[in-house]
PDB file of N, CA and C in Angstrom:
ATOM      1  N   UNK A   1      42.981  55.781  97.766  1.00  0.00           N
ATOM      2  CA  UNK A   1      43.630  55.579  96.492  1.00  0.00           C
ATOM      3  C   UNK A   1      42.948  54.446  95.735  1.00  0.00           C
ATOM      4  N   UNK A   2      43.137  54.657  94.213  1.00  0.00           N
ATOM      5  CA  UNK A   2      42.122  53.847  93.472  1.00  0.00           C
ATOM      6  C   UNK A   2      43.339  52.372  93.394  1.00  0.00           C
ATOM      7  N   UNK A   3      42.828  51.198  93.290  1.00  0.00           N
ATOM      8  CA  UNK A   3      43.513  50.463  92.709  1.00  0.00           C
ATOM      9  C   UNK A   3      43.763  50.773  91.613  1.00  0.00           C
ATOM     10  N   UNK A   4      44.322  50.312  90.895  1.00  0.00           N
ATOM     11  CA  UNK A   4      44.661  50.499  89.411  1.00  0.00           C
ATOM     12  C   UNK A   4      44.268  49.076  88.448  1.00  0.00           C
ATOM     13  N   UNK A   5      44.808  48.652  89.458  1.00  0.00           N
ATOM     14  CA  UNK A   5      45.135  46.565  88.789  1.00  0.00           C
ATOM     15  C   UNK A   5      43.351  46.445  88.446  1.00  0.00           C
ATOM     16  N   UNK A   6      42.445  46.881  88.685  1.00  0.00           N
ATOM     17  CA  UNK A   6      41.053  47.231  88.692  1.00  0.00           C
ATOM     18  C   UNK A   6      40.544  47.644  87.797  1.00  0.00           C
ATOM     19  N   UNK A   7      41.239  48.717  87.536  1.00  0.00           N
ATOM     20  CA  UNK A   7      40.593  49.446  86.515  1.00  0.00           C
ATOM     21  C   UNK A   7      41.042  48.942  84.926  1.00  0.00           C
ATOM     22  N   UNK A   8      39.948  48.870  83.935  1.00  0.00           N
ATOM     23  CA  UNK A   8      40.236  48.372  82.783  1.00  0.00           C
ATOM     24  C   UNK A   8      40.505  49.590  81.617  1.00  0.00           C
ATOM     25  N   UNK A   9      42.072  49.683  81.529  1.00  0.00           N
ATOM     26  CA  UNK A   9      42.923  51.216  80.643  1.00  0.00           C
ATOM     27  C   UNK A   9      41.977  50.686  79.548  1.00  0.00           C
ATOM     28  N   UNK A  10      41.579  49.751  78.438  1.00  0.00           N
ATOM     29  CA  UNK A  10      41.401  49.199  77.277  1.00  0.00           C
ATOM     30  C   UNK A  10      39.867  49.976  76.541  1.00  0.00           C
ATOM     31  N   UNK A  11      39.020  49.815  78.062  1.00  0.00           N
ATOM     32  CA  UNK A  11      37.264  50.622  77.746  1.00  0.00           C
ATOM     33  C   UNK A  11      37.478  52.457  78.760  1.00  0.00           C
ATOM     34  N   UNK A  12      38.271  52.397  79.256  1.00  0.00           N
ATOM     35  CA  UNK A  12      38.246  53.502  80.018  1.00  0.00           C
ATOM     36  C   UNK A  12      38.037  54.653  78.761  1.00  0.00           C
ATOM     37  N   UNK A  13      36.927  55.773  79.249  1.00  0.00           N
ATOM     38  CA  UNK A  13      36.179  56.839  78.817  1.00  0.00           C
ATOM     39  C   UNK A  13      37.161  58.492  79.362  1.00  0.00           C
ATOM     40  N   UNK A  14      36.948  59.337  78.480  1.00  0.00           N
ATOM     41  CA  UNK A  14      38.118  60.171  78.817  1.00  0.00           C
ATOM     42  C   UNK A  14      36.983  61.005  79.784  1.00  0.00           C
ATOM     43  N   UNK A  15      36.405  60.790  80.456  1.00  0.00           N
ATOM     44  CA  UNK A  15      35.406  61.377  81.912  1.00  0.00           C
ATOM     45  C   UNK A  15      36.219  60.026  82.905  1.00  0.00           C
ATOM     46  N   UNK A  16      36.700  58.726  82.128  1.00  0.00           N
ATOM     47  CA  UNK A  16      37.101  57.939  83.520  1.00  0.00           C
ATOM     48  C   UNK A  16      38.138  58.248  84.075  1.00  0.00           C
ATOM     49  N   UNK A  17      38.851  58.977  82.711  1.00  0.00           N
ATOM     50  CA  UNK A  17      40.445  59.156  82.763  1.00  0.00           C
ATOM     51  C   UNK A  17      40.877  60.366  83.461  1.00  0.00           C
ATOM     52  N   UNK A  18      39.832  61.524  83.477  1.00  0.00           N
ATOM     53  CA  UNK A  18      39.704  62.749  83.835  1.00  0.00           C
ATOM     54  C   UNK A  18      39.553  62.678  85.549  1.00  0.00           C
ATOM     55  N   UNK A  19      38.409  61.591  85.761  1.00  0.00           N
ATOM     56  CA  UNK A  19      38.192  61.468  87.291  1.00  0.00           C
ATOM     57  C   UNK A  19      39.337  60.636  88.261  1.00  0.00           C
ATOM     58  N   UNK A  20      40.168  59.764  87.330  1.00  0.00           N
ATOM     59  CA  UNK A  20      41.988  59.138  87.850  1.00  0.00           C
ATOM     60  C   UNK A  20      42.605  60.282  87.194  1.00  0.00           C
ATOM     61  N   UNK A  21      42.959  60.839  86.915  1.00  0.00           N
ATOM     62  CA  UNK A  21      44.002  61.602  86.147  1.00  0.00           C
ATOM     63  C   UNK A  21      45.071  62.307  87.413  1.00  0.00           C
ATOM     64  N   UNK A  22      44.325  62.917  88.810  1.00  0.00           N
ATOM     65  CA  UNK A  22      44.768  63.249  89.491  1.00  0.00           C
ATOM     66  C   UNK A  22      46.029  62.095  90.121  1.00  0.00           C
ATOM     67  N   UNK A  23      45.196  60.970  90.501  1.00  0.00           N
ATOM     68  CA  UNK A  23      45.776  59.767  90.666  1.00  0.00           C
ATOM     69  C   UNK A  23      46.840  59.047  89.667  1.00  0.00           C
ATOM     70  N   UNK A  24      46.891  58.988  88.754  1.00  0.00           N
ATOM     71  CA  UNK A  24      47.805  59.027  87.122  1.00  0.00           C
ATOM     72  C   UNK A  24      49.194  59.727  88.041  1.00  0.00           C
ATOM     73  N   UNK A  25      48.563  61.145  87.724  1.00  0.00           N
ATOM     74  CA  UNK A  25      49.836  62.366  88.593  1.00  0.00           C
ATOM     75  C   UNK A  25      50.369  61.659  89.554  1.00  0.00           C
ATOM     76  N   UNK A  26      49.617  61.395  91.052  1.00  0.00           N
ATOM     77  CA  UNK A  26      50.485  61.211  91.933  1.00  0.00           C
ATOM     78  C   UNK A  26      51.484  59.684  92.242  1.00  0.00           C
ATOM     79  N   UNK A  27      51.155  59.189  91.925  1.00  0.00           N
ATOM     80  CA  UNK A  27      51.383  57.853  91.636  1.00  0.00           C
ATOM     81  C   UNK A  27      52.634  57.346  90.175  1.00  0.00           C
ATOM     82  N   UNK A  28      52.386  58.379  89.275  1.00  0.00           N
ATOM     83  CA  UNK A  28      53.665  58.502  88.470  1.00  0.00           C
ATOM     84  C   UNK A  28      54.927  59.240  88.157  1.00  0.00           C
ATOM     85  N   UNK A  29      54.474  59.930  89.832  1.00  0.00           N
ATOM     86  CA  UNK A  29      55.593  60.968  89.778  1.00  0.00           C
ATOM     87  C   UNK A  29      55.490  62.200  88.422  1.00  0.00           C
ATOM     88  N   UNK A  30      54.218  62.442  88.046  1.00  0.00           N
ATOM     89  CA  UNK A  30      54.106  64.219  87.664  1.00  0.00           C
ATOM     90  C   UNK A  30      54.385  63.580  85.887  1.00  0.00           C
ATOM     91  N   UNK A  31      54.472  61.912  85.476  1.00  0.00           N
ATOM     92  CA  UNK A  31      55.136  61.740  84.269  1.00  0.00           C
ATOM     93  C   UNK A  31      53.643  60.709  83.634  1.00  0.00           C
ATOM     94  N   UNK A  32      52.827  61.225  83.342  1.00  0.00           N
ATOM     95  CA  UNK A  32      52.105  59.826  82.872  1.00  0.00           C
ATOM     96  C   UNK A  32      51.822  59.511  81.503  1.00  0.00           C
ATOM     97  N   UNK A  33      52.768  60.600  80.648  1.00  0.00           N
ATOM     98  CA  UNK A  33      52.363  60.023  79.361  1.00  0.00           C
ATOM     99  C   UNK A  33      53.395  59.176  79.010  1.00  0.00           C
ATOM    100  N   UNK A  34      54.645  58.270  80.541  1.00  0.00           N
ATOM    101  CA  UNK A  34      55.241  57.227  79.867  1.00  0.00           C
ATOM    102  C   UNK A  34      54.763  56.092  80.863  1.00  0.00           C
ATOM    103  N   UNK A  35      53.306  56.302  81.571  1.00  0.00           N
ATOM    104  CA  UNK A  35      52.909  54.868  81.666  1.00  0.00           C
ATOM    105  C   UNK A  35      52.425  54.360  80.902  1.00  0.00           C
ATOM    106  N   UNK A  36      53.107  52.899  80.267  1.00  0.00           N
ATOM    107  CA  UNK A  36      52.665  52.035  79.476  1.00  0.00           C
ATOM    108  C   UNK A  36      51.470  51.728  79.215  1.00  0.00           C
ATOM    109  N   UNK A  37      50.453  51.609  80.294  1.00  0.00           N
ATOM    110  CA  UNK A  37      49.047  51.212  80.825  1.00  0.00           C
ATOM    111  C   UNK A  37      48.464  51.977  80.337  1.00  0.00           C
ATOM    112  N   UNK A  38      48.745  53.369  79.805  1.00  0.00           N
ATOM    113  CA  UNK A  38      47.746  54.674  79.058  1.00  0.00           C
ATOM    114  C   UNK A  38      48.748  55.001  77.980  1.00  0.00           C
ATOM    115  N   UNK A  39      49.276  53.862  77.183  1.00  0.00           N
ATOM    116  CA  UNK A  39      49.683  54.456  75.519  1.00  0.00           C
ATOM    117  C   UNK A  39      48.867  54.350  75.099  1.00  0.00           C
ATOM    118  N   UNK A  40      47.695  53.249  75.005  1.00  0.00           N
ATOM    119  CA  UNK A  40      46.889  53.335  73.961  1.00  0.00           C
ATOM    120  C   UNK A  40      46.029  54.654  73.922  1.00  0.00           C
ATOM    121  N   UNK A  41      45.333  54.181  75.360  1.00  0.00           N
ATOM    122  CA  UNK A  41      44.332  55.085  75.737  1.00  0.00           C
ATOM    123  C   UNK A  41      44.392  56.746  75.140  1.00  0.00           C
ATOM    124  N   UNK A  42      46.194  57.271  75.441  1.00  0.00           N
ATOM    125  CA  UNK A  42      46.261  58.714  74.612  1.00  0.00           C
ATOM    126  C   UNK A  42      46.352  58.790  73.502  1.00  0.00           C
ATOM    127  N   UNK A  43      46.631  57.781  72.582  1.00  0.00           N
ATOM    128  CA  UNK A  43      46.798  57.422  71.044  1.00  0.00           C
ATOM    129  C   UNK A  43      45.356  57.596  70.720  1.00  0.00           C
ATOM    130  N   UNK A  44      44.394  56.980  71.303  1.00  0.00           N
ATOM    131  CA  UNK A  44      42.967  57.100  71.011  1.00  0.00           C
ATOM    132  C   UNK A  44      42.519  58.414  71.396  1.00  0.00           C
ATOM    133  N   UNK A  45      43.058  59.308  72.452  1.00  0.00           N
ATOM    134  CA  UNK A  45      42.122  60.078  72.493  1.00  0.00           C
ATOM    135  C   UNK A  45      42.789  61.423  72.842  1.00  0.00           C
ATOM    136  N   UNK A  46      43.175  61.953  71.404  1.00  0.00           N
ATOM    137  CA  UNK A  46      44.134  62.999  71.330  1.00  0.00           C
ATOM    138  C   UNK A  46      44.213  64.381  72.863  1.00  0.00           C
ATOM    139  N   UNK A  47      42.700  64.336  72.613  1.00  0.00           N
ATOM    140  CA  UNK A  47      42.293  66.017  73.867  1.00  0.00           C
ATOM    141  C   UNK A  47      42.928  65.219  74.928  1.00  0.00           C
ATOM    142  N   UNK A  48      42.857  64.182  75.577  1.00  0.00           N
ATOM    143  CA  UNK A  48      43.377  63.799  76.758  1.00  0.00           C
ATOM    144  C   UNK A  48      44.670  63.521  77.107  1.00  0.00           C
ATOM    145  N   UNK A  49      45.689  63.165  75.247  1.00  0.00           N
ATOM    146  CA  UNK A  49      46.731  63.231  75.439  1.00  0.00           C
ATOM    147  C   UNK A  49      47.667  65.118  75.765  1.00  0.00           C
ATOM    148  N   UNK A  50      46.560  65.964  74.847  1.00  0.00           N
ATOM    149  CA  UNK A  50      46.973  67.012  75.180  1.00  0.00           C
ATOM    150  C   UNK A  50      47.002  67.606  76.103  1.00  0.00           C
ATOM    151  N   UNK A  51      46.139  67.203  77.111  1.00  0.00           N
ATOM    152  CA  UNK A  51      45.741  67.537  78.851  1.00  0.00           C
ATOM    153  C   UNK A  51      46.993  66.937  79.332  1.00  0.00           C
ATOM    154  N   UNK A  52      47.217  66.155  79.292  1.00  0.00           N
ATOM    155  CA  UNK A  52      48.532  65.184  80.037  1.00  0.00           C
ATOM    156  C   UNK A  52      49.780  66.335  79.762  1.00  0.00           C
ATOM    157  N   UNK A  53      50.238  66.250  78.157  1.00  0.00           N
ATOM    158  CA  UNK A  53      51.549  67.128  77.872  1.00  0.00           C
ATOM    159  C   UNK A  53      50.931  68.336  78.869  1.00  0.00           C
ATOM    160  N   UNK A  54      50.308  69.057  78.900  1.00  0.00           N
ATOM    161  CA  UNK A  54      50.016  70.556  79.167  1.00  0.00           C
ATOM    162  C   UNK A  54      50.444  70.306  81.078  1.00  0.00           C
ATOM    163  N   UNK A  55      49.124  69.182  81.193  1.00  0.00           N
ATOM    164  CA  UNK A  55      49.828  69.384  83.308  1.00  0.00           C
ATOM    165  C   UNK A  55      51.335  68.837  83.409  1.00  0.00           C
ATOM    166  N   UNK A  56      51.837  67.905  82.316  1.00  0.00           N
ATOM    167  CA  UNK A  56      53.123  67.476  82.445  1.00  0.00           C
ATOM    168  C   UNK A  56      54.416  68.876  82.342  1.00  0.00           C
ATOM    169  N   UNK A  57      53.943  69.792  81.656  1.00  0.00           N
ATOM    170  CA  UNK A  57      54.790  70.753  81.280  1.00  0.00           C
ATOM    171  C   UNK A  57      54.399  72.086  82.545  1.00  0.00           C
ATOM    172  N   UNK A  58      53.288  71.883  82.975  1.00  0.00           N
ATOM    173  CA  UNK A  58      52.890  72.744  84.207  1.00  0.00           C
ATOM    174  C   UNK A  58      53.994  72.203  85.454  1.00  0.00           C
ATOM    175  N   UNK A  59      53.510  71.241  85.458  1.00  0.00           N
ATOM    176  CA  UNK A  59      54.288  69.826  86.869  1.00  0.00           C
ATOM    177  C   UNK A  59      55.933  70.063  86.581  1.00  0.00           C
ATOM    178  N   UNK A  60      56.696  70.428  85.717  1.00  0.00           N
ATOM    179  CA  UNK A  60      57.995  70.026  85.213  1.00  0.00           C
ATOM    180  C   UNK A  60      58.416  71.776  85.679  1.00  0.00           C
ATOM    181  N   UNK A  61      57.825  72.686  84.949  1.00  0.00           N
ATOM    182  CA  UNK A  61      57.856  74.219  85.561  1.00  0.00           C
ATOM    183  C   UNK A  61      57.886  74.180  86.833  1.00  0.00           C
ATOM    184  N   UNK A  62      57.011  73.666  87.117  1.00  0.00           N
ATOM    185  CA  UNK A  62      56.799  73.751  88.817  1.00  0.00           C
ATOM    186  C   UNK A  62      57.937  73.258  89.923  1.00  0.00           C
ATOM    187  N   UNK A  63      58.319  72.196  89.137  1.00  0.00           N
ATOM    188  CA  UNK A  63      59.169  71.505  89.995  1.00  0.00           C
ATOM    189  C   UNK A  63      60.619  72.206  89.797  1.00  0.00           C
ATOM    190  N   UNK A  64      60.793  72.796  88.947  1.00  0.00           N
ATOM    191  CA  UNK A  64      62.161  73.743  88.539  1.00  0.00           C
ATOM    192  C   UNK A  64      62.300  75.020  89.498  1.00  0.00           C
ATOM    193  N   UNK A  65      61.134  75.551  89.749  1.00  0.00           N
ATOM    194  CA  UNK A  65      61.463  76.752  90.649  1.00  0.00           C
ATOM    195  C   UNK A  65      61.761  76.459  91.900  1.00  0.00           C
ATOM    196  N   UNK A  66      62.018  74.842  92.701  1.00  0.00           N
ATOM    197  CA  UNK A  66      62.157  74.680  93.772  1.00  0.00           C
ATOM    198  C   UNK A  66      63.915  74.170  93.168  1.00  0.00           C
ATOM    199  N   UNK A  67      64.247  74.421  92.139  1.00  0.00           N
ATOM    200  CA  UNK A  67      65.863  73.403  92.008  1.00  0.00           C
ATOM    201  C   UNK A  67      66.954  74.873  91.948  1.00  0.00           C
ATOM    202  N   UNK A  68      67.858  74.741  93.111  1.00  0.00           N
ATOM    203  CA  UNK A  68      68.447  75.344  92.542  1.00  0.00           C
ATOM    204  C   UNK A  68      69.626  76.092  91.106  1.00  0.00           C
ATOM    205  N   UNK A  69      69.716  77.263  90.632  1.00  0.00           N
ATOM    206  CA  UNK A  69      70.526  78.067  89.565  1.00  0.00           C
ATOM    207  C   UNK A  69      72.190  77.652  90.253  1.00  0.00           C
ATOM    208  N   UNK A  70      72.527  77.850  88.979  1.00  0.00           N
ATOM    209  CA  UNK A  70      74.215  77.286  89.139  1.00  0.00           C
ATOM    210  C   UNK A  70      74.340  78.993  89.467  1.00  0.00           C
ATOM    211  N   UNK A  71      73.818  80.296  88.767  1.00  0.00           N
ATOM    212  CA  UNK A  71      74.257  81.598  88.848  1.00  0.00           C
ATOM    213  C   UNK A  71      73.401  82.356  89.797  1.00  0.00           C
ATOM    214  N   UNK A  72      73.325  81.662  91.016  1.00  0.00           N
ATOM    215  CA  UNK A  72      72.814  82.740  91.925  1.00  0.00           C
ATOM    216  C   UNK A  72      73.184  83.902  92.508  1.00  0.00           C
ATOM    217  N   UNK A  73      74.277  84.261  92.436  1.00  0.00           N
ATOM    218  CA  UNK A  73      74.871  84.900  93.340  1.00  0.00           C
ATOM    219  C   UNK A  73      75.170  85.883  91.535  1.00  0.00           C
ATOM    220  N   UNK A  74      75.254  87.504  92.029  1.00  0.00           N
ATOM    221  CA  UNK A  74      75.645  88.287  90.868  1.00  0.00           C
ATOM    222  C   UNK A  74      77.040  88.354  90.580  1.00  0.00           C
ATOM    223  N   UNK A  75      77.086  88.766  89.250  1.00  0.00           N
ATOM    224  CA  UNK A  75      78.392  88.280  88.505  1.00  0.00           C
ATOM    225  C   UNK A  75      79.223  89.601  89.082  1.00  0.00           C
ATOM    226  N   UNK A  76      80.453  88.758  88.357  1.00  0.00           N
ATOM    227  CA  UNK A  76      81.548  89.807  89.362  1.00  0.00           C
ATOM    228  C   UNK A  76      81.783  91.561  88.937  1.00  0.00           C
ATOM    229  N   UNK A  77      80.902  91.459  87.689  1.00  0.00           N
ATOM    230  CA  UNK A  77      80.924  93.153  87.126  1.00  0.00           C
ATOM    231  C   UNK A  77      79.986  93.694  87.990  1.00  0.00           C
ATOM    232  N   UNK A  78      78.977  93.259  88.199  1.00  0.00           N
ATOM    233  CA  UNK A  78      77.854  94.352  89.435  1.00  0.00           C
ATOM    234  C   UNK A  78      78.289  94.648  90.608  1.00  0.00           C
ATOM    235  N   UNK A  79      79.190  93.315  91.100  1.00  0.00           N
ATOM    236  CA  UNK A  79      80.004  93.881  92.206  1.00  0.00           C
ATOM    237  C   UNK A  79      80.775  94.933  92.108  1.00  0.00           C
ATOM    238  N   UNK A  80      81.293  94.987  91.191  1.00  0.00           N
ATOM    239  CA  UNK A  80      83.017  96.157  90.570  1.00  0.00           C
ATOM    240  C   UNK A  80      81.622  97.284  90.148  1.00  0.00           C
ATOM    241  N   UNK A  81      80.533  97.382  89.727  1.00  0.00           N
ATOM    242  CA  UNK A  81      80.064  98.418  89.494  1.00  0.00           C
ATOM    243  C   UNK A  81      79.235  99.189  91.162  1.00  0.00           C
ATOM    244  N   UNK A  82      79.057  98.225  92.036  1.00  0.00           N
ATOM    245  CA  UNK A  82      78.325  98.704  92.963  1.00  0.00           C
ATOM    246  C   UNK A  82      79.498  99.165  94.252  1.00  0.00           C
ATOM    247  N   UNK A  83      81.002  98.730  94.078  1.00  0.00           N
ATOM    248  CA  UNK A  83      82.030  99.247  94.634  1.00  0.00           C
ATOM    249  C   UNK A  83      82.375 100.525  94.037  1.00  0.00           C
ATOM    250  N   UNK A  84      81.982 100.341  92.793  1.00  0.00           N
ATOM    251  CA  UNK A  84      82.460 101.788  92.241  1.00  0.00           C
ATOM    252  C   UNK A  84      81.567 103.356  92.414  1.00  0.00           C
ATOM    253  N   UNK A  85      80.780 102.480  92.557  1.00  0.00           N
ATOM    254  CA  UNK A  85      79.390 103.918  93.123  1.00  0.00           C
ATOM    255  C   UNK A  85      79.350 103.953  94.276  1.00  0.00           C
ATOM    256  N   UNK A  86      80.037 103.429  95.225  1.00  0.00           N
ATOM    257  CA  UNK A  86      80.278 103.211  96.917  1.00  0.00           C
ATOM    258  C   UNK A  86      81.443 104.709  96.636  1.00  0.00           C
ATOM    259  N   UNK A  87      82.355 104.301  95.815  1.00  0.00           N
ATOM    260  CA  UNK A  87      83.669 104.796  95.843  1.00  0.00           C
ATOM    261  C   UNK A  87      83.219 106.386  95.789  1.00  0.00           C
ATOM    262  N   UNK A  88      82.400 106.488  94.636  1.00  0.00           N
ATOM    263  CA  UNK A  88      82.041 107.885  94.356  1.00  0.00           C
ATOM    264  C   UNK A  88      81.316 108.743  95.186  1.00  0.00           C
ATOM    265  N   UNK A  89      80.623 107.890  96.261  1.00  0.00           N
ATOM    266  CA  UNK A  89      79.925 108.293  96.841  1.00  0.00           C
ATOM    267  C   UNK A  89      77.648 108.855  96.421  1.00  0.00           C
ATOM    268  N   UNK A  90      78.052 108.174  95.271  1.00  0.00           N
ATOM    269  CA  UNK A  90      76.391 107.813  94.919  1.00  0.00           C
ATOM    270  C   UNK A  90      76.029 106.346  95.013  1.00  0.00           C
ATOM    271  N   UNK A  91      74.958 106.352  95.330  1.00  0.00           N
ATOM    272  CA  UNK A  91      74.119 105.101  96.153  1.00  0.00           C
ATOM    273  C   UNK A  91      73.870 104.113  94.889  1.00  0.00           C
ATOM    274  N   UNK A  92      73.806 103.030  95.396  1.00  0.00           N
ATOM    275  CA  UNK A  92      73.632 102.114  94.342  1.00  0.00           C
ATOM    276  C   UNK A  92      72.337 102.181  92.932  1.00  0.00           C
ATOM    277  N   UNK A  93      71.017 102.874  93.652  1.00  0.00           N
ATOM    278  CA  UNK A  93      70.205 102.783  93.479  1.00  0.00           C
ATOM    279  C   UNK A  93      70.472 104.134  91.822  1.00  0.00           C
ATOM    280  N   UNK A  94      71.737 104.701  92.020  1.00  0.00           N
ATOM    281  CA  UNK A  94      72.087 106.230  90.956  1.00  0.00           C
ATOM    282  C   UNK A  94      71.124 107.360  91.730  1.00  0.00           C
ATOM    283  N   UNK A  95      70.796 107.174  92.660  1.00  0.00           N
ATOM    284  CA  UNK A  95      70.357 108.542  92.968  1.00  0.00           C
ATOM    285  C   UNK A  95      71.458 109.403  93.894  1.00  0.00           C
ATOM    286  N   UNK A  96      71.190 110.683  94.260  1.00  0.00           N
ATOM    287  CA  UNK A  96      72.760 111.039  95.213  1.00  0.00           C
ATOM    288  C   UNK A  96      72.156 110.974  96.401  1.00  0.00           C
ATOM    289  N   UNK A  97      73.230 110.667  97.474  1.00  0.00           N
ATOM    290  CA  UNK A  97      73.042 110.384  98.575  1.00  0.00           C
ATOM    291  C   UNK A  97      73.465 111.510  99.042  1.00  0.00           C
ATOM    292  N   UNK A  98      73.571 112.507  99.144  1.00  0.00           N
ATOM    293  CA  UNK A  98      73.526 114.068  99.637  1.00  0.00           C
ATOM    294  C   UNK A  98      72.157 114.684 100.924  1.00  0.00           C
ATOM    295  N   UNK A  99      72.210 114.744 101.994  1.00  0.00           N
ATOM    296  CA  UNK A  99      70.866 114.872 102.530  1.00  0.00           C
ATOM    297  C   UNK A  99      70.060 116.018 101.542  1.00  0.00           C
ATOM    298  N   UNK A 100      68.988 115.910 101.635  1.00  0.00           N
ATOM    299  CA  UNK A 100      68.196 116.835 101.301  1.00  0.00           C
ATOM    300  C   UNK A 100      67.931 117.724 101.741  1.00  0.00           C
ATOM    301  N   UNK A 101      67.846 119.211 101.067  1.00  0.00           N
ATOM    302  CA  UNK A 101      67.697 120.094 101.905  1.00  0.00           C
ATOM    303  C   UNK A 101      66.353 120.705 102.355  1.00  0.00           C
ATOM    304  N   UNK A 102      66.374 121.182 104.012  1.00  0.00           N
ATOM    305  CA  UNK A 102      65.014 121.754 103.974  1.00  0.00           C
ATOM    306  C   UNK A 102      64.808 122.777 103.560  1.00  0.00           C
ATOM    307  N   UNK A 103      63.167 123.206 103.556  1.00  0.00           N
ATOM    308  CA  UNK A 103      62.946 124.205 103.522  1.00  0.00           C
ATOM    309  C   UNK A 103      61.875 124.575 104.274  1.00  0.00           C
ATOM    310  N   UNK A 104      62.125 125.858 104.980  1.00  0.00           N
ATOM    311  CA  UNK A 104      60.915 126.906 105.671  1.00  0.00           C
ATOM    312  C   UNK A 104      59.932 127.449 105.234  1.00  0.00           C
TER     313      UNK A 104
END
C-alpha cells in the first residue's frame, strides 16, 4: 500500500491519479470524490472527476445487489393465483397437466 501522507495531491498528474486510483477505492471505502485531499485535484481535471462518479456509481450498484429487498418473497395475489390453478388442476406454468398421449 502506497503511503498517501507522501504523495503530493497539489502536482499529482491524472496518469498519477490513474496509477493510485485503485488505492483512492480501497482505502475510501468505494467513495473518493468526498476525500478532501482530491477536491482540488477533480475540480482541475474534469475526465478524472468523471472516472471517479462513473466507478463510484459502478461500486454503489455493486454493493446493492449484495443488500437485501424489503419484497422478496411474492405478493399475496400470485399465491391466490398459483392456489387457484392447483385448484383447477392446470400447472402453474398454464400448460395442462393431463399425461400425454401416446402414439404407435
Amino acid at each position: 500500500m502506497t503511503e498517501f501522507q507522501s504523495l503530493d495531491f497539489d502536482t499529482m498528474t491524472p496518469a498519477d491519479f490513474e496509477t493510485y486510483l485503485p488505492e483512492f477505492f480501497a482505502n475510501g471505502d468505494g467513495h473518493v470524490s468526498t476525500d478532501p485531499r482530491l477536491q482540488t485535484f477533480l475540480r482541475n481535471n474534469p475526465d478524472c472527476a468523471a472516472l471517479v462518479r462513473d466507478l463510484e456509481a459502478i461500486a454503489d450498484q455493486a454493493r446493492s445487489l449484495f443488500e437485501p429487498t424489503e419484497d422478496q418473497d411474492p405478493s399475496d395475489t400470485v399465491w391466490s393465483n398459483i392456489q387457484n390453478k392447483l385448484k383447477q388442476g392446470v400447472s402453474v406454468s398454464g400448460e395442462d397437466d393431463s399425461p400425454i398421449p401416446q402414439t404407435v
